[in-house]
N, C-alpha and C. Protein backbone atom coordinates (compact mmCIF):
# COMPACT_ATOMS: atom_id res chain seq x y z
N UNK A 1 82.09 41.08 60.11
CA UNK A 1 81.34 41.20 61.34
C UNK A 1 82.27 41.13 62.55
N UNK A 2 83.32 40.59 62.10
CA UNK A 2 84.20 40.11 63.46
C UNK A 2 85.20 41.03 63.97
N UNK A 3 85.43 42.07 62.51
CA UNK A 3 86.38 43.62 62.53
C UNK A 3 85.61 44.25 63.56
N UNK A 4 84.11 44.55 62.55
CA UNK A 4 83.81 45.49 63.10
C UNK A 4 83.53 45.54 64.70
N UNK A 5 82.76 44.14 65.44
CA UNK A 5 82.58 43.99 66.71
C UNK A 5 84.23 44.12 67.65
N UNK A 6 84.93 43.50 66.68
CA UNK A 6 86.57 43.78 67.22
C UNK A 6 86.79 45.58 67.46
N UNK A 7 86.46 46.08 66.81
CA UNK A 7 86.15 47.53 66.58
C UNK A 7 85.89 48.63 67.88
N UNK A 8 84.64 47.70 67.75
CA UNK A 8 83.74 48.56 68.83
C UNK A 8 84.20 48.12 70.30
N UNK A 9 84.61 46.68 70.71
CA UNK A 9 85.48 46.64 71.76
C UNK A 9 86.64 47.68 71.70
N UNK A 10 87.40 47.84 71.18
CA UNK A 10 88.61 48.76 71.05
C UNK A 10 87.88 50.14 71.55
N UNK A 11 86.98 50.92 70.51
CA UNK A 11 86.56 51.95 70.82
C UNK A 11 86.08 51.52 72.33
N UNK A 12 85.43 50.96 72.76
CA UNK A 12 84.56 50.86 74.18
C UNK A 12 86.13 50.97 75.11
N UNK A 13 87.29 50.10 75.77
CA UNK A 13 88.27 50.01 75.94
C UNK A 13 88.50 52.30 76.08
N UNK A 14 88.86 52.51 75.14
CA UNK A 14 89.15 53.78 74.78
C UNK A 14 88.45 54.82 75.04
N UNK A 15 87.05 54.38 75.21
CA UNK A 15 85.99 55.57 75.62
C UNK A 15 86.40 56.04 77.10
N UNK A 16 85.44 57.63 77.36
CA UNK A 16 86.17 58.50 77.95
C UNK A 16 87.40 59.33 77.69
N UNK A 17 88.14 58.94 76.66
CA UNK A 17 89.65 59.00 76.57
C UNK A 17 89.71 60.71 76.19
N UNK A 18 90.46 61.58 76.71
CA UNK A 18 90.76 62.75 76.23
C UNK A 18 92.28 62.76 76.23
N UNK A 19 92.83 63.58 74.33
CA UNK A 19 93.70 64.13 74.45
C UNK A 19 93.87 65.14 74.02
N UNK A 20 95.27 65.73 74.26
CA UNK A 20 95.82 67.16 74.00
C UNK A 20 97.23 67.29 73.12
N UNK A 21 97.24 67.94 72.46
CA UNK A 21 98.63 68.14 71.76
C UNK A 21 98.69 69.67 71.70
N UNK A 22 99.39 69.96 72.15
CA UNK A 22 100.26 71.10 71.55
C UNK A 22 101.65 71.63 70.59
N UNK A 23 101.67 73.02 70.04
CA UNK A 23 102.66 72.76 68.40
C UNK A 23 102.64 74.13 69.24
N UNK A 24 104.38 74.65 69.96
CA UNK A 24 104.89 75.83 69.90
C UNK A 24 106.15 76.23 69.14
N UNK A 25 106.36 75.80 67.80
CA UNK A 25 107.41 75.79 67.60
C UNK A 25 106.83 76.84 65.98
N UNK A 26 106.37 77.97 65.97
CA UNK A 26 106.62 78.62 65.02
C UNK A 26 107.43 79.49 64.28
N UNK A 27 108.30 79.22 64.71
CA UNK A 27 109.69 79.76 63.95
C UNK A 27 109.68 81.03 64.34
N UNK A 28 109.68 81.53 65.73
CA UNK A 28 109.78 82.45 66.30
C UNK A 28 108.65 83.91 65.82
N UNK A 29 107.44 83.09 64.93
CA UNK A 29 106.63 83.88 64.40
C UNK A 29 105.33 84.42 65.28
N UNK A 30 105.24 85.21 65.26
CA UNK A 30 103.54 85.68 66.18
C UNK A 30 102.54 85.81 65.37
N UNK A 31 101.32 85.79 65.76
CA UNK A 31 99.85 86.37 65.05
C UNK A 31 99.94 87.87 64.86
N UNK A 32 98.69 88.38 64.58
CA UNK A 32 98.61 89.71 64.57
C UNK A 32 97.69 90.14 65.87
N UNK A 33 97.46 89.01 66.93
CA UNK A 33 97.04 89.40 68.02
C UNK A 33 97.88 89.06 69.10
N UNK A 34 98.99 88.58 69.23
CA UNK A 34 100.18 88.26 69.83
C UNK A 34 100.78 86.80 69.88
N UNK A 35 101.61 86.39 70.60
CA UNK A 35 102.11 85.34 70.78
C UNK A 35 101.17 84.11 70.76
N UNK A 36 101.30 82.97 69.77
CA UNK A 36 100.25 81.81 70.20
C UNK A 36 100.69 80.69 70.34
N UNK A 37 100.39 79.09 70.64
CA UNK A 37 100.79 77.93 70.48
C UNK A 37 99.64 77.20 69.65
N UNK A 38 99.45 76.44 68.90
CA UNK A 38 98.57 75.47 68.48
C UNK A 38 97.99 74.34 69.86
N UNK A 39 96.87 74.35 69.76
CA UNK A 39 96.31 73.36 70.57
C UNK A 39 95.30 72.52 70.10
N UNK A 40 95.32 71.15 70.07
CA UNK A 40 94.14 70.61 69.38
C UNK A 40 93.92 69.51 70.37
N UNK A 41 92.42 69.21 70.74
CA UNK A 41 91.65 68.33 71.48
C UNK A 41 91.33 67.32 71.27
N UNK A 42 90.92 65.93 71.88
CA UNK A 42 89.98 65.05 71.21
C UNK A 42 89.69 64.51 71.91
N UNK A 43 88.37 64.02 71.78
CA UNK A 43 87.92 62.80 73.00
C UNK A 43 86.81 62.01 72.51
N UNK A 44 86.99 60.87 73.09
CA UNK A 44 86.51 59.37 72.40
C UNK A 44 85.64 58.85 73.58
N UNK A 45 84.24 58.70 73.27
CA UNK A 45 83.09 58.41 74.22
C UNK A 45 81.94 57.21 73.99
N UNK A 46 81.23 56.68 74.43
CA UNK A 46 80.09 56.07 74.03
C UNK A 46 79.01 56.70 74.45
N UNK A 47 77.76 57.00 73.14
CA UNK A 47 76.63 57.93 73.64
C UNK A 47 75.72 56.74 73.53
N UNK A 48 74.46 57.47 74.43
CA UNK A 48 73.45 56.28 74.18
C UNK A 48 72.63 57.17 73.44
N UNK A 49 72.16 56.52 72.17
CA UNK A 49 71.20 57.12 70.99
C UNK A 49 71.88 58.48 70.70
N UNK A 50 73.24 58.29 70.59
CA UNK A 50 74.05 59.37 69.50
C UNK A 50 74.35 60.51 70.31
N UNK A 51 73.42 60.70 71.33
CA UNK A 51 73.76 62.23 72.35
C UNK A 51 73.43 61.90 73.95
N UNK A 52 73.39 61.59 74.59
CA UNK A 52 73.53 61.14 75.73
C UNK A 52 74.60 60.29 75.69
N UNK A 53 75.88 61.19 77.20
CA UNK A 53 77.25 60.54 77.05
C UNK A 53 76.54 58.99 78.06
N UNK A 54 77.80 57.57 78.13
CA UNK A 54 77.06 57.10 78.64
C UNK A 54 78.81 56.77 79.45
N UNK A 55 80.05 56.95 78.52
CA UNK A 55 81.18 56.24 78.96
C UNK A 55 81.86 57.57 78.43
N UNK A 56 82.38 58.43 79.50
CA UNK A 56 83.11 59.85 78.67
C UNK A 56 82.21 60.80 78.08
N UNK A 57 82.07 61.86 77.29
CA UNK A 57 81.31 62.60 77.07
C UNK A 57 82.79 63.11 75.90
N UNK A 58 81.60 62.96 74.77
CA UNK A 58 82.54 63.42 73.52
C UNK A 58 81.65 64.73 72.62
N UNK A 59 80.65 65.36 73.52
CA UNK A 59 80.06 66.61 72.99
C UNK A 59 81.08 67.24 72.34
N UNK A 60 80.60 68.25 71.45
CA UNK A 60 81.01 69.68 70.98
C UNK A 60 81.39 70.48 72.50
N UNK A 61 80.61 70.92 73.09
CA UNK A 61 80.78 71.49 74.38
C UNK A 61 81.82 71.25 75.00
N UNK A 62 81.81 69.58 75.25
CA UNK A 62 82.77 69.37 76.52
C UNK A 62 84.01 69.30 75.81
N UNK A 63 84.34 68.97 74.34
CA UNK A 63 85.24 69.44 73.91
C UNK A 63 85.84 70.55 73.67
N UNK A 64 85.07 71.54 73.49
CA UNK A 64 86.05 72.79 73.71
C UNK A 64 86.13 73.27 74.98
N UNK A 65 85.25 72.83 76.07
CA UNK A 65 85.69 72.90 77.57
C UNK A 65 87.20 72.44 77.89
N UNK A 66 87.58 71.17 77.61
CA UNK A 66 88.93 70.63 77.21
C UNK A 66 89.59 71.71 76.48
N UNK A 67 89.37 72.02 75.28
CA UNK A 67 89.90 72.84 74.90
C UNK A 67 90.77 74.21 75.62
N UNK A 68 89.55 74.73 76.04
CA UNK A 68 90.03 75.81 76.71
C UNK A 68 90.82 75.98 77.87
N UNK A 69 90.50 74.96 78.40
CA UNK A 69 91.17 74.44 79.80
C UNK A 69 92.73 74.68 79.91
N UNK A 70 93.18 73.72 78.22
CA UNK A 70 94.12 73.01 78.11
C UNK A 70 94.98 74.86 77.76
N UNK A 71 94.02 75.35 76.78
CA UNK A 71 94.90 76.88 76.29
C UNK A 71 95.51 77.70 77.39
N UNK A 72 94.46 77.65 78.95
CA UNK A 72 94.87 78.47 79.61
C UNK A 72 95.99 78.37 80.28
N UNK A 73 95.90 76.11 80.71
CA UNK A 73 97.33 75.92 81.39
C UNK A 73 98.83 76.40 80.33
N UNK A 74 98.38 77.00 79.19
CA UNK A 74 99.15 77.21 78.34
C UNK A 74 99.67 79.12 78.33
N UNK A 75 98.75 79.16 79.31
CA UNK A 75 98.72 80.96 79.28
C UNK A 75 97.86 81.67 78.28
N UNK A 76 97.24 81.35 78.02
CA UNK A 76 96.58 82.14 77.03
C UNK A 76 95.55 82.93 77.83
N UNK A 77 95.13 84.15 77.00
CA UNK A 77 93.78 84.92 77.68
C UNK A 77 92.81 85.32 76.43
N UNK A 78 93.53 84.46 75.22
CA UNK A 78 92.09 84.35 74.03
C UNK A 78 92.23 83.10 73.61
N UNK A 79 91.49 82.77 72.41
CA UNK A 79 91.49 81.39 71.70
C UNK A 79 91.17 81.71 70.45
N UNK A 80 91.42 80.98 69.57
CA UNK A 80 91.09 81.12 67.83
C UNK A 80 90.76 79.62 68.10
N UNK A 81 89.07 79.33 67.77
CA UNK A 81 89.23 77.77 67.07
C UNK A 81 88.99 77.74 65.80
N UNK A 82 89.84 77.09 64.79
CA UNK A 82 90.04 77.04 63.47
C UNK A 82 89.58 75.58 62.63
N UNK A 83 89.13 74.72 63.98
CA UNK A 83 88.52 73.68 63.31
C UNK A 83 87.89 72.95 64.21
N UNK A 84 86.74 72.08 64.31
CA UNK A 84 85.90 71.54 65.26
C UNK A 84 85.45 70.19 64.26
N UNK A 85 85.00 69.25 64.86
CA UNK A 85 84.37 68.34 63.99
C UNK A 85 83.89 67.10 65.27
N UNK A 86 82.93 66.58 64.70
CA UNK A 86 82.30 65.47 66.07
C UNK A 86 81.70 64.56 65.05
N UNK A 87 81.73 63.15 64.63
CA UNK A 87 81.93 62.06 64.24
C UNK A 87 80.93 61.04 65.02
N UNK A 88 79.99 60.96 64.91
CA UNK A 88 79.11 59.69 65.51
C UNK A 88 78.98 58.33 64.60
N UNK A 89 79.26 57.58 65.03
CA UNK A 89 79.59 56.45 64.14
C UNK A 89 78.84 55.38 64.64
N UNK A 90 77.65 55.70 64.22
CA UNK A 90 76.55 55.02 64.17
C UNK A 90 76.35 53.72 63.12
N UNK A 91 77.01 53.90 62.24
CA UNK A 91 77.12 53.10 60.88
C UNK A 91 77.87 52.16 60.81
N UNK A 92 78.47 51.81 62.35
CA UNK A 92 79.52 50.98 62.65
C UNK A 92 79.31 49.19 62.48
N UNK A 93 78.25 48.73 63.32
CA UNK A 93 77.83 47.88 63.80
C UNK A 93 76.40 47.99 64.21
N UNK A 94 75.70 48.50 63.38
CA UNK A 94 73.89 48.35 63.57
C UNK A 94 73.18 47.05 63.32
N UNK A 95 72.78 46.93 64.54
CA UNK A 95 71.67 47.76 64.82
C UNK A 95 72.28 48.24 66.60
N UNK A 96 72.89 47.65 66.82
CA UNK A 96 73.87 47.96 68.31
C UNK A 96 74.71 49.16 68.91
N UNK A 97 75.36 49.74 66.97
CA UNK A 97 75.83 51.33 67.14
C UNK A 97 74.53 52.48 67.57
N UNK A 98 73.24 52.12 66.50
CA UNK A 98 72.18 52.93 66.94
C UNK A 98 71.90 53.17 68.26
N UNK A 99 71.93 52.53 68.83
CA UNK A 99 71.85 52.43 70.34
C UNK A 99 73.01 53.18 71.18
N UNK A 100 74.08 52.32 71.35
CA UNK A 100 75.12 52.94 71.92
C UNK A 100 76.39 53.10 70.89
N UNK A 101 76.33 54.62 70.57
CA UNK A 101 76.99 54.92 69.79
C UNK A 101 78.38 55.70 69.68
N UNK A 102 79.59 54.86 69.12
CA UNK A 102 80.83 55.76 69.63
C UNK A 102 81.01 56.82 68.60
N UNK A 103 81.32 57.53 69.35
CA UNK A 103 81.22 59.59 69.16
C UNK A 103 82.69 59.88 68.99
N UNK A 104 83.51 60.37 68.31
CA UNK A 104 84.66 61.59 68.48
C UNK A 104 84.77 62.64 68.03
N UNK A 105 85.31 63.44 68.71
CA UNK A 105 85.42 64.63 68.56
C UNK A 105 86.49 65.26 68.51
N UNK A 106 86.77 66.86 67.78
CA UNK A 106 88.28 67.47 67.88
C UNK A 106 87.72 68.93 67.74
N UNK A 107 88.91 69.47 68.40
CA UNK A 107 88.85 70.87 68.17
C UNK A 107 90.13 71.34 67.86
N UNK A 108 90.59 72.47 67.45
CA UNK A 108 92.02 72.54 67.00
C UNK A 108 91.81 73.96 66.87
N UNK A 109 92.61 75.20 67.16
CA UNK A 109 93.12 75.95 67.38
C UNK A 109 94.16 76.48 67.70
N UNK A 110 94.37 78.27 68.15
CA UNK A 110 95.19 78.81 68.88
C UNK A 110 95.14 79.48 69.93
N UNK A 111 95.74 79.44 70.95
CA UNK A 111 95.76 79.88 72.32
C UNK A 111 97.00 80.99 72.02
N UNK A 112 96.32 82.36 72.51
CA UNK A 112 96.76 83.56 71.76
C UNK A 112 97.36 84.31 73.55
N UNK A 113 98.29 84.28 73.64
CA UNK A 113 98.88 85.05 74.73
C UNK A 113 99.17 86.46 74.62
């Protein structure tokens, strides 16, 4: 009981949090739609009742909003997303996760120049 509430402070602490990574190092290789970099997203939120953001916003949406954002400061003028996933972790600490529940999310792709 004491992890998990230890837990959910940490996540709370962390909510809002967005990051970005990028991977340009393909061995001087291109797509078959031109030049790309890898870009992958994530962001760590508290929803109230699983979908309403309440601390950050860790939607599907606003994650690939991030997403895209991040491709263009990258130059890109397409995107490939090759993987998405959003995580509500409700199962954390109930009956308290049910309520306000920490969410993450990722997106991962290519930003195709």
């Amino acid at each position: 009981m004491k992890k998990a509430m230890a837990l959910l402070v940490v996540l709370a602490m962390f909510s809002g949090c967005s990051t970005t990574t990028v991977a340009k190092d393909f061995n001087n290789l291109g797509t078959p739609d031109g030049k790309a970099v890898h870009v992958s997203t994530s962001n760590m939120a508290l929803h109230l009742l699983m979908n309403k953001p309440l601390s950050g916003d860790a939607s599907l949406e606003k994650t690939v909003a991030d997403f895209t954002a991040a491709a263009k400061n990258e130059g890109a003028s397409k995107v490939r997303i090759v993987q998405s996933n959003v995580s509500k972790l409700w199962y954390l600490l109930p009956p308290i996760t049910l309520v306000i529940t920490p969410v993450l999310s990722n997106v991962a792709g290519d930003a195709i120049s």
